[in-house]
PDB file of N, CA and C in Angstrom:
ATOM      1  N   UNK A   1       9.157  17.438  22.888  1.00  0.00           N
ATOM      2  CA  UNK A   1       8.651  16.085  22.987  1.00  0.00           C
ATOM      3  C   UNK A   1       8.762  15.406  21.620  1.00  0.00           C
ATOM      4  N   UNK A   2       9.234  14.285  21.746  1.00  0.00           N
ATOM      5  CA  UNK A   2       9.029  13.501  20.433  1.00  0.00           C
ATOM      6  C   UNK A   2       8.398  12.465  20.261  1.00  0.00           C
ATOM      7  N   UNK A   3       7.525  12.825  19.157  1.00  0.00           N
ATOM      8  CA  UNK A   3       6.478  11.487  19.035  1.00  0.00           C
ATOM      9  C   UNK A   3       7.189  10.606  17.397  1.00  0.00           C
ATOM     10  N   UNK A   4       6.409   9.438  17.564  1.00  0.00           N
ATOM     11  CA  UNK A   4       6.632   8.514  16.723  1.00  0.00           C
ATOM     12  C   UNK A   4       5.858   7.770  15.931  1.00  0.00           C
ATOM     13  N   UNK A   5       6.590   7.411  14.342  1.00  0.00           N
ATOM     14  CA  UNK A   5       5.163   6.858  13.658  1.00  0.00           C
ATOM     15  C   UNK A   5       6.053   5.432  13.124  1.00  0.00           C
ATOM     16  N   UNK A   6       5.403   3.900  13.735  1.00  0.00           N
ATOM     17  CA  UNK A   6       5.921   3.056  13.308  1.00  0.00           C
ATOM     18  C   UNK A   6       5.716   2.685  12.242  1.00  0.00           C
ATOM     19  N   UNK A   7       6.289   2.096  11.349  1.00  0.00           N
ATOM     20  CA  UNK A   7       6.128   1.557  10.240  1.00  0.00           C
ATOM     21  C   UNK A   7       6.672  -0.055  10.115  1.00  0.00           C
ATOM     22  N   UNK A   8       5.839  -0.849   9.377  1.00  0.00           N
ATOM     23  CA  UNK A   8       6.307  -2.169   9.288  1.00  0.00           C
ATOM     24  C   UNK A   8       7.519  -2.678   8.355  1.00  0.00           C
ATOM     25  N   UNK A   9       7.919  -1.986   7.319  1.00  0.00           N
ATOM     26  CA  UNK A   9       9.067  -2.409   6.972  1.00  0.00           C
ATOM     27  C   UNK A   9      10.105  -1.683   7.360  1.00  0.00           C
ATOM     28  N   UNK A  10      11.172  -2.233   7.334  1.00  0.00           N
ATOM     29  CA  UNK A  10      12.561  -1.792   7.798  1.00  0.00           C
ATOM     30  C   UNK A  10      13.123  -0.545   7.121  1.00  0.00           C
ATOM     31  N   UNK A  11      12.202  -0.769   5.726  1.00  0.00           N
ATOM     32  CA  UNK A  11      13.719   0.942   5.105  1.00  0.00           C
ATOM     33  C   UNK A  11      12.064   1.944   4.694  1.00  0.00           C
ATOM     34  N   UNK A  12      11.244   1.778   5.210  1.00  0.00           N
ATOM     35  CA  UNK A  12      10.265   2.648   5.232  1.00  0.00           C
ATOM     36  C   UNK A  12      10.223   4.021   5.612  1.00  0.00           C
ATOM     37  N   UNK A  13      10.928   3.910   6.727  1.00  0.00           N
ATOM     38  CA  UNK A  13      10.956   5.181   7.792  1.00  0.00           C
ATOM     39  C   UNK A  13      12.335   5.926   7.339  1.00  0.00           C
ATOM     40  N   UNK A  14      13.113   5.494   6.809  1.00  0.00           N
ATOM     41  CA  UNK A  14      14.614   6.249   5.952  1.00  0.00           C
ATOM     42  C   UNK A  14      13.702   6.848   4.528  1.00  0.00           C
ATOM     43  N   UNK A  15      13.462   5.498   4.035  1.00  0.00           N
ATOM     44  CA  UNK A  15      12.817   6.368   2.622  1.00  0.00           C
ATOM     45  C   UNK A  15      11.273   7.552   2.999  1.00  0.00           C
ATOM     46  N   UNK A  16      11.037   7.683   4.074  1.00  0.00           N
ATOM     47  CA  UNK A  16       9.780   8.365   4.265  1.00  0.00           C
ATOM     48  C   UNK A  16      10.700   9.611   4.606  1.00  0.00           C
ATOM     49  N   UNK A  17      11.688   9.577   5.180  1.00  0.00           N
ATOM     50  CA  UNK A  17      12.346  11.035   5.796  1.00  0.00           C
ATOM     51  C   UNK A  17      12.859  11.485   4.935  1.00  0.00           C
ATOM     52  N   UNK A  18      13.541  10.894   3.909  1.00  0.00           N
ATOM     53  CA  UNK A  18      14.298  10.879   2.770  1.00  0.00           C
ATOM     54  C   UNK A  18      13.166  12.008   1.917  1.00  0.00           C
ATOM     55  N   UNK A  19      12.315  11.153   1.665  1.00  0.00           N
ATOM     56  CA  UNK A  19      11.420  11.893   0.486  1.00  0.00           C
ATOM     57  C   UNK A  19      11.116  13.649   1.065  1.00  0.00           C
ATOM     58  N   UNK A  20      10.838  13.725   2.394  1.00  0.00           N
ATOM     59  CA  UNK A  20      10.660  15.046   2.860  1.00  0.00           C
ATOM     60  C   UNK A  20      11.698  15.830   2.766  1.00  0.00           C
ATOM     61  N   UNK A  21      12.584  15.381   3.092  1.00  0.00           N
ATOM     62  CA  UNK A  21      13.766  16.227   2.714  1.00  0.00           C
ATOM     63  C   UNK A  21      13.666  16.704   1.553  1.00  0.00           C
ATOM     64  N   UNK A  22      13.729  15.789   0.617  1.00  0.00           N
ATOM     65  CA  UNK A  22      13.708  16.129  -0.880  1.00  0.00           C
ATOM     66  C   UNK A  22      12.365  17.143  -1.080  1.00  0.00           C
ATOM     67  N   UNK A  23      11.361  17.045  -0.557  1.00  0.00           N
ATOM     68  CA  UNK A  23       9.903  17.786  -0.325  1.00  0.00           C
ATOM     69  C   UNK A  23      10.541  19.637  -0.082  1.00  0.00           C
ATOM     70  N   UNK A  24      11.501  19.514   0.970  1.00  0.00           N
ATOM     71  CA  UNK A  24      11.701  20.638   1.757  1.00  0.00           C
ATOM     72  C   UNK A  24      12.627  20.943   0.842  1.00  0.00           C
ATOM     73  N   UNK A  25      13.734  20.357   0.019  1.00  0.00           N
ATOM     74  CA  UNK A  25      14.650  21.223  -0.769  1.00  0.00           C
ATOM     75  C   UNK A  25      13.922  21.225  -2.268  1.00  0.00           C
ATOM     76  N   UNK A  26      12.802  21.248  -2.757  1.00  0.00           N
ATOM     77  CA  UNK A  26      12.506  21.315  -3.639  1.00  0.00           C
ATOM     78  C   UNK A  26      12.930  20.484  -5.490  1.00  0.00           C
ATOM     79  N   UNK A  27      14.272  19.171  -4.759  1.00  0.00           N
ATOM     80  CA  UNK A  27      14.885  19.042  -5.894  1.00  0.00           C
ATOM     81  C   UNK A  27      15.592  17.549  -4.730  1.00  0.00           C
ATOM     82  N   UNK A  28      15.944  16.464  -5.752  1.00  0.00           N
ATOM     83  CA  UNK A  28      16.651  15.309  -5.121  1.00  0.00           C
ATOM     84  C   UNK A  28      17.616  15.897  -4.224  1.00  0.00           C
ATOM     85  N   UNK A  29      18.068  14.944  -3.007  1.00  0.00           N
ATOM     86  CA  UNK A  29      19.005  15.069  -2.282  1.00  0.00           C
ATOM     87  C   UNK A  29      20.495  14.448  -2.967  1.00  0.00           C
ATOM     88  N   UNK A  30      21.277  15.566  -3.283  1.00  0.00           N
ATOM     89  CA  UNK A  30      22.399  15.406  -3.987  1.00  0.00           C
ATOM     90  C   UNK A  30      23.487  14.693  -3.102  1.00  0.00           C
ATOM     91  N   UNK A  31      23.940  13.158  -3.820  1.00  0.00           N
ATOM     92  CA  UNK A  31      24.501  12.045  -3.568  1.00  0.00           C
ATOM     93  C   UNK A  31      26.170  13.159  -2.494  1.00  0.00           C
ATOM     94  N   UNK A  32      25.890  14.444  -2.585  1.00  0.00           N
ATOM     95  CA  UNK A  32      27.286  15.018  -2.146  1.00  0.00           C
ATOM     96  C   UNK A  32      26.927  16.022  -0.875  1.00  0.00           C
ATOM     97  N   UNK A  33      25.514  15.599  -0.622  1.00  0.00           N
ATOM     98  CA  UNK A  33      24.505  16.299   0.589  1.00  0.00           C
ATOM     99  C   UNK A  33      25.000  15.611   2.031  1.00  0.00           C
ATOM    100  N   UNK A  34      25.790  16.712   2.919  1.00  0.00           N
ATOM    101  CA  UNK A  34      25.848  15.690   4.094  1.00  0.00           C
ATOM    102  C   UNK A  34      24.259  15.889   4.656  1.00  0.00           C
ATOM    103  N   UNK A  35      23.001  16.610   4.720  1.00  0.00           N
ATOM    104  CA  UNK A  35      22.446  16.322   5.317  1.00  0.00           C
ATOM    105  C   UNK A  35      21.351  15.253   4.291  1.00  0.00           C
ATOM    106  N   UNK A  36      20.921  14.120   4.661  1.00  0.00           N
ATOM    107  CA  UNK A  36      20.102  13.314   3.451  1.00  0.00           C
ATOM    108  C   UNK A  36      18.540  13.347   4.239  1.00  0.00           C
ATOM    109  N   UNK A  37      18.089  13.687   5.343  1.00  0.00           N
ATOM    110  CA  UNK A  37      16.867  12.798   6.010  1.00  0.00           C
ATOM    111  C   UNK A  37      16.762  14.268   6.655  1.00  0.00           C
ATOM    112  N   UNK A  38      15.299  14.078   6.683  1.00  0.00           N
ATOM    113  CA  UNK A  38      14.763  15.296   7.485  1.00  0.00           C
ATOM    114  C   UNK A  38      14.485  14.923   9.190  1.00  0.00           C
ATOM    115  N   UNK A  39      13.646  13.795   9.291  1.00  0.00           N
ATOM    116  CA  UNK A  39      13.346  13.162  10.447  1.00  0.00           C
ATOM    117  C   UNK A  39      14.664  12.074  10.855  1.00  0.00           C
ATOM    118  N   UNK A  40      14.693  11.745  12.158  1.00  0.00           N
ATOM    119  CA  UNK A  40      15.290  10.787  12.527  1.00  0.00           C
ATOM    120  C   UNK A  40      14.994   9.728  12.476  1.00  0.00           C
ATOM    121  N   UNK A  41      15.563   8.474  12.139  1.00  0.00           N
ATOM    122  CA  UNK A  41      14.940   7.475  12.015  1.00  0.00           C
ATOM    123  C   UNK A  41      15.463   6.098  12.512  1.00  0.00           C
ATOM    124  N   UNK A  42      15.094   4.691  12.788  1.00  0.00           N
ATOM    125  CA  UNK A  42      15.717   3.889  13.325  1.00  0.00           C
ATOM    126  C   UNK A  42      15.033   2.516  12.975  1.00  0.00           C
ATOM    127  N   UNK A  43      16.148   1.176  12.350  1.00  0.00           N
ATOM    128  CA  UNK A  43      15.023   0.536  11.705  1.00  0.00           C
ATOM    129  C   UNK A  43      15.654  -0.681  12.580  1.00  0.00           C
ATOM    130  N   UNK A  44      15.133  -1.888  12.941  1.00  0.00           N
ATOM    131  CA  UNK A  44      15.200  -3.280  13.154  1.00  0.00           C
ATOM    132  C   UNK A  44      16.510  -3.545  12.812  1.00  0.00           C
ATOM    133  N   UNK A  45      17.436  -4.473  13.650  1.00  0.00           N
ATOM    134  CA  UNK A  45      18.050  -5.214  13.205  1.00  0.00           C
ATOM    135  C   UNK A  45      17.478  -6.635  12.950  1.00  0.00           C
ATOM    136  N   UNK A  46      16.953  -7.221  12.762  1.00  0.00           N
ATOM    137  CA  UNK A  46      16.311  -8.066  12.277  1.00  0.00           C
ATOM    138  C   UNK A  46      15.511  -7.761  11.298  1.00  0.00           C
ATOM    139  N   UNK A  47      15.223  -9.583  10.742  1.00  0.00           N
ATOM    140  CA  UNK A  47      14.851  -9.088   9.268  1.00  0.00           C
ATOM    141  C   UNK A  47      13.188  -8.526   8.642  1.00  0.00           C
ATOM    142  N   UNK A  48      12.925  -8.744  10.185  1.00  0.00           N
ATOM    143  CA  UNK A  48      11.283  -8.224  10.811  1.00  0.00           C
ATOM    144  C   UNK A  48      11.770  -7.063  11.872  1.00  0.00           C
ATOM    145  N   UNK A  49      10.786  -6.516  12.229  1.00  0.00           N
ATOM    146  CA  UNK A  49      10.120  -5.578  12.925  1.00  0.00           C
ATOM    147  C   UNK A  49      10.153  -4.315  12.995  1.00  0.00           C
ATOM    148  N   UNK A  50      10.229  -3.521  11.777  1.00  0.00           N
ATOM    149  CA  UNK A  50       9.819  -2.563  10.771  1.00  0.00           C
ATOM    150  C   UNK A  50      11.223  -1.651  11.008  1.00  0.00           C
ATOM    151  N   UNK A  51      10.106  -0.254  11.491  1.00  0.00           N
ATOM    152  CA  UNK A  51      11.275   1.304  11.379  1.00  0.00           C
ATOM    153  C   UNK A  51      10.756   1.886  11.808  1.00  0.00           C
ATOM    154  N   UNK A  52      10.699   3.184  12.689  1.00  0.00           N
ATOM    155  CA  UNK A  52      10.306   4.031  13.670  1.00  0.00           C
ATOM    156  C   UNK A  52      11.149   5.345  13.009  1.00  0.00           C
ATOM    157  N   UNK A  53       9.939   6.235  12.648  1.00  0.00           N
ATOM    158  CA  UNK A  53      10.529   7.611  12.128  1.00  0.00           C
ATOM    159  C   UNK A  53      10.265   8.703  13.468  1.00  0.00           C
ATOM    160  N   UNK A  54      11.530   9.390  13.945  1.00  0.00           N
ATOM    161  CA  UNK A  54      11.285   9.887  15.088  1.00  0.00           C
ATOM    162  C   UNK A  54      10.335  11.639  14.562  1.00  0.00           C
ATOM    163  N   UNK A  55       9.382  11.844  15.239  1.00  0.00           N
ATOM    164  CA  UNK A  55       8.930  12.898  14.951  1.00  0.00           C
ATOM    165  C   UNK A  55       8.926  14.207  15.793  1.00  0.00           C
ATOM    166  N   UNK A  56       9.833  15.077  15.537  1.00  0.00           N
ATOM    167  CA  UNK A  56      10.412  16.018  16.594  1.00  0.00           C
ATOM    168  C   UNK A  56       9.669  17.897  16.442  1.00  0.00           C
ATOM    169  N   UNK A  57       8.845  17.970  15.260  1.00  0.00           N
ATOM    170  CA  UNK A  57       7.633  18.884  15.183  1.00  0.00           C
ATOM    171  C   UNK A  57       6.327  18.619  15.487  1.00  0.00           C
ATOM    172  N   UNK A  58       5.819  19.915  14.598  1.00  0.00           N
ATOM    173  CA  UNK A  58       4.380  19.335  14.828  1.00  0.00           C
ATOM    174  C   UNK A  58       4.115  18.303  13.716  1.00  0.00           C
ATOM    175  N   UNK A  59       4.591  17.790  12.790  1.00  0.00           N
ATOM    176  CA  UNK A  59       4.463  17.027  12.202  1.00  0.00           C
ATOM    177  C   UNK A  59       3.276  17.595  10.597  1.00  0.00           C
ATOM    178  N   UNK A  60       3.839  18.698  10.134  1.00  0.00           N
ATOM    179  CA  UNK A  60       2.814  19.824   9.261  1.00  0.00           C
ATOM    180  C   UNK A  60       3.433  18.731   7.677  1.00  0.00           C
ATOM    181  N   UNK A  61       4.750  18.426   7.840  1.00  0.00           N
ATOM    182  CA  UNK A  61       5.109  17.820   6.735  1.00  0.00           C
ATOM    183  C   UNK A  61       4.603  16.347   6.461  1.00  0.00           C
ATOM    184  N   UNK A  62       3.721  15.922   7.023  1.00  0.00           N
ATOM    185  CA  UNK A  62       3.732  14.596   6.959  1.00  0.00           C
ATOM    186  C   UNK A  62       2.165  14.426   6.220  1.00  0.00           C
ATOM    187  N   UNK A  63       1.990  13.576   5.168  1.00  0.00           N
ATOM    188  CA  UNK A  63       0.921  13.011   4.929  1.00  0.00           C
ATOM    189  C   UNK A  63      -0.332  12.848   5.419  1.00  0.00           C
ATOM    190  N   UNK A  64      -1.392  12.747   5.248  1.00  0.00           N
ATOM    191  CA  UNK A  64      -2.778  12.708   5.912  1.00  0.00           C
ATOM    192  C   UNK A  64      -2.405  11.381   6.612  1.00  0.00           C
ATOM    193  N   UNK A  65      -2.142  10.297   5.832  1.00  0.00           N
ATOM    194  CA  UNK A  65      -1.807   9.006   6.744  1.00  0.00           C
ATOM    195  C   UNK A  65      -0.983   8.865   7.978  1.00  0.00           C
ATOM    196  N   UNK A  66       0.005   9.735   7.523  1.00  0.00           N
ATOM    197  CA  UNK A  66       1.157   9.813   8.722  1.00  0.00           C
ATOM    198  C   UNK A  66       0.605  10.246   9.798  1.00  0.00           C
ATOM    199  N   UNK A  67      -0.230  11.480   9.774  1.00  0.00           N
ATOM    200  CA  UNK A  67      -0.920  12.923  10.408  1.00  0.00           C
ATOM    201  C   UNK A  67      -1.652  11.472  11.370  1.00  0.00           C
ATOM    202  N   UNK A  68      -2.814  11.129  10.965  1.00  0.00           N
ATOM    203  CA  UNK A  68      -3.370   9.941  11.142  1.00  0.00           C
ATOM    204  C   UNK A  68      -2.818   9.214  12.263  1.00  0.00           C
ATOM    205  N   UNK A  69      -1.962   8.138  11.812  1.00  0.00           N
ATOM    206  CA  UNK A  69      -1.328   7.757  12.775  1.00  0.00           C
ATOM    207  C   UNK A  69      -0.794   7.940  13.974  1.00  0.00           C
ATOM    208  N   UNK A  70       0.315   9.319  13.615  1.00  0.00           N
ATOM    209  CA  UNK A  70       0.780  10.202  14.537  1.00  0.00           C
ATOM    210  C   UNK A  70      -0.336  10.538  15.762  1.00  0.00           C
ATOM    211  N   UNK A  71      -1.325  10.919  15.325  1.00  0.00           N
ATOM    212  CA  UNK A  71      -2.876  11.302  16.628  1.00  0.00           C
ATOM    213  C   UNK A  71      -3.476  10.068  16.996  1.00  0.00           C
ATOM    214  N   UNK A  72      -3.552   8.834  16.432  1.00  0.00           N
ATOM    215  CA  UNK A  72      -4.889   7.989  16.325  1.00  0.00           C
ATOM    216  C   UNK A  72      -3.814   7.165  16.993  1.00  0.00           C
ATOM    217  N   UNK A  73      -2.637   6.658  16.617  1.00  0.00           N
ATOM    218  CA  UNK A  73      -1.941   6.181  17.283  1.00  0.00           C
ATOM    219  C   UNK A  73      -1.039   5.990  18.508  1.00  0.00           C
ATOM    220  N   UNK A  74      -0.809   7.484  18.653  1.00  0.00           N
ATOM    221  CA  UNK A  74      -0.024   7.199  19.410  1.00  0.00           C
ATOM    222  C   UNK A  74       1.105   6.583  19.958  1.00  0.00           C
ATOM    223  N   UNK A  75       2.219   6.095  19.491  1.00  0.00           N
ATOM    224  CA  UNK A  75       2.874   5.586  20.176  1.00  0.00           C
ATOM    225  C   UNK A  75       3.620   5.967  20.689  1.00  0.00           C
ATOM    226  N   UNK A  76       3.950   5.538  22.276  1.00  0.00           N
ATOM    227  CA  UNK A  76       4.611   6.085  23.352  1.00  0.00           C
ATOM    228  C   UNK A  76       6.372   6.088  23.380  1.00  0.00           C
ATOM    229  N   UNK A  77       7.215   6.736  24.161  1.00  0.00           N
ATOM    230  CA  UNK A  77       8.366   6.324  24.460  1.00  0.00           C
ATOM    231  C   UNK A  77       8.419   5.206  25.045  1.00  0.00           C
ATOM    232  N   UNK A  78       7.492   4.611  25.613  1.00  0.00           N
ATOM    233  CA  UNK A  78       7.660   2.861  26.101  1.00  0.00           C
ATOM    234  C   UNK A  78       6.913   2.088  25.040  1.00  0.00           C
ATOM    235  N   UNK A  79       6.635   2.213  23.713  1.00  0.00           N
ATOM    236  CA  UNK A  79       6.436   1.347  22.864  1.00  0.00           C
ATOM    237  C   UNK A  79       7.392   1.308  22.483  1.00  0.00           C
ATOM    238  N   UNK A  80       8.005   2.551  21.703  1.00  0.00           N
ATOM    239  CA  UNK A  80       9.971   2.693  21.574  1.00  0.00           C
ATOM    240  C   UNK A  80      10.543   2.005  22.065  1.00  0.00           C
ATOM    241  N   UNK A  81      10.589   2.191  23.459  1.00  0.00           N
ATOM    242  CA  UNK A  81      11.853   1.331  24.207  1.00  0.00           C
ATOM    243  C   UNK A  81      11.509   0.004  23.874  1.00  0.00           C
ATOM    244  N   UNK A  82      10.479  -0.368  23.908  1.00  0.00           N
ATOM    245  CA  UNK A  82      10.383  -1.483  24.241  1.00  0.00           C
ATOM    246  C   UNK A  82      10.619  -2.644  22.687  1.00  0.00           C
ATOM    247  N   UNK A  83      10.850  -1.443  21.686  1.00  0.00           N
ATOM    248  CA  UNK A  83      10.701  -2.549  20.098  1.00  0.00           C
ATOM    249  C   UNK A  83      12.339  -2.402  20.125  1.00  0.00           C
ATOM    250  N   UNK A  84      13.050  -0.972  21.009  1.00  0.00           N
ATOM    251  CA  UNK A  84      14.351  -1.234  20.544  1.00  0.00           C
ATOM    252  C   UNK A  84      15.164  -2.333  21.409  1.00  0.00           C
ATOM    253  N   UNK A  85      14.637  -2.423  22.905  1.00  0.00           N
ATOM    254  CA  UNK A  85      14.822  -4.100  23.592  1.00  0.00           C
ATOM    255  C   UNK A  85      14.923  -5.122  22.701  1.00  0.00           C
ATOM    256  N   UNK A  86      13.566  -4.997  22.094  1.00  0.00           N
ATOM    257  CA  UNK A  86      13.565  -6.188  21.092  1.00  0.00           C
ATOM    258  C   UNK A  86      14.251  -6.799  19.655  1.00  0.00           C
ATOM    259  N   UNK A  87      13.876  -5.662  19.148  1.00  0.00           N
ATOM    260  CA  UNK A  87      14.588  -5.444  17.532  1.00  0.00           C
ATOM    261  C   UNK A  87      15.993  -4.736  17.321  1.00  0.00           C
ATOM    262  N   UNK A  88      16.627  -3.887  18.627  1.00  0.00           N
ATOM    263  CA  UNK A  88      18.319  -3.288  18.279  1.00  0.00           C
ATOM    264  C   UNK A  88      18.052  -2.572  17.461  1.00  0.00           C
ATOM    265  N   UNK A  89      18.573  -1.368  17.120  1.00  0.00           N
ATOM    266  CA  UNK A  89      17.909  -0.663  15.695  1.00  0.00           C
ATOM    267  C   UNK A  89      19.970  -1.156  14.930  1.00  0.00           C
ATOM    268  N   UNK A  90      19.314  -0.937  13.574  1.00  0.00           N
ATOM    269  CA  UNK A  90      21.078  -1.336  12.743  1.00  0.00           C
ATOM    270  C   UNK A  90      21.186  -0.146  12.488  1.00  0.00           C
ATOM    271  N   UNK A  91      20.356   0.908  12.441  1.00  0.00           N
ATOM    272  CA  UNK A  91      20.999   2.428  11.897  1.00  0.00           C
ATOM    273  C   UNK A  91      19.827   3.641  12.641  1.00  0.00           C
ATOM    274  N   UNK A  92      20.540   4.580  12.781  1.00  0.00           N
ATOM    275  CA  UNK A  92      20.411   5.657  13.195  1.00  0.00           C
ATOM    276  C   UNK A  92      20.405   7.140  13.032  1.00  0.00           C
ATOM    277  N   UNK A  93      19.676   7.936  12.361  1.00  0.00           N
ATOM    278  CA  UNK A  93      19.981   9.169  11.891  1.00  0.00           C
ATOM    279  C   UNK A  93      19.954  10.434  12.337  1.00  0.00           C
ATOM    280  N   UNK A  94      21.038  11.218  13.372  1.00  0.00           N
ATOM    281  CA  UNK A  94      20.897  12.280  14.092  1.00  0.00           C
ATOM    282  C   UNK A  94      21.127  13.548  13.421  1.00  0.00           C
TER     283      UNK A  94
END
């Protein structure tokens, strides 16, 4: 099952996966790394309506805030669908 933690700006959810990665290899992600992002992620094509980091564990790597969200929030696969109806995502990270 995959859950999700929205975020309001657009390169939030790249730079949030980004940093874990770097978390999990102990050292920057080297500009010659095909893998760069730990989580999947997907942001707005428009110049509003944030970034959605897909969360495909239990979510042990993530921040008290994230952790937070992730439980308190909730958001569903039909909040998903329904921001990518709206917003198109411009990028995608599998």
């Amino acid at each position: 099952m995959v859950r999700f933690i929205k975020y309001r700006a657009k390169t939030t959810a790249e730079k949030r996966s980004k940093e874990i990665w770097e978390q999990m290899l102990g050292s920057p992600v080297s500009t010659t790394s095909t893998t760069k992002y730990f989580y999947d992620f997907v942001a707005s094509s428009k110049s509003f309506g944030g970034s959605y980091m897909l969360i495909h564990d239990d979510g042990a790597l993530l921040n008290e805030d994230e952790k937070t969200n992730l439980d308190e929030e909730e958001w569903s696969q039909e909040d998903f669908d329904a921001w990518l109806l709206k917003y198109g995502p411009v990028d995608s990270q599998n």
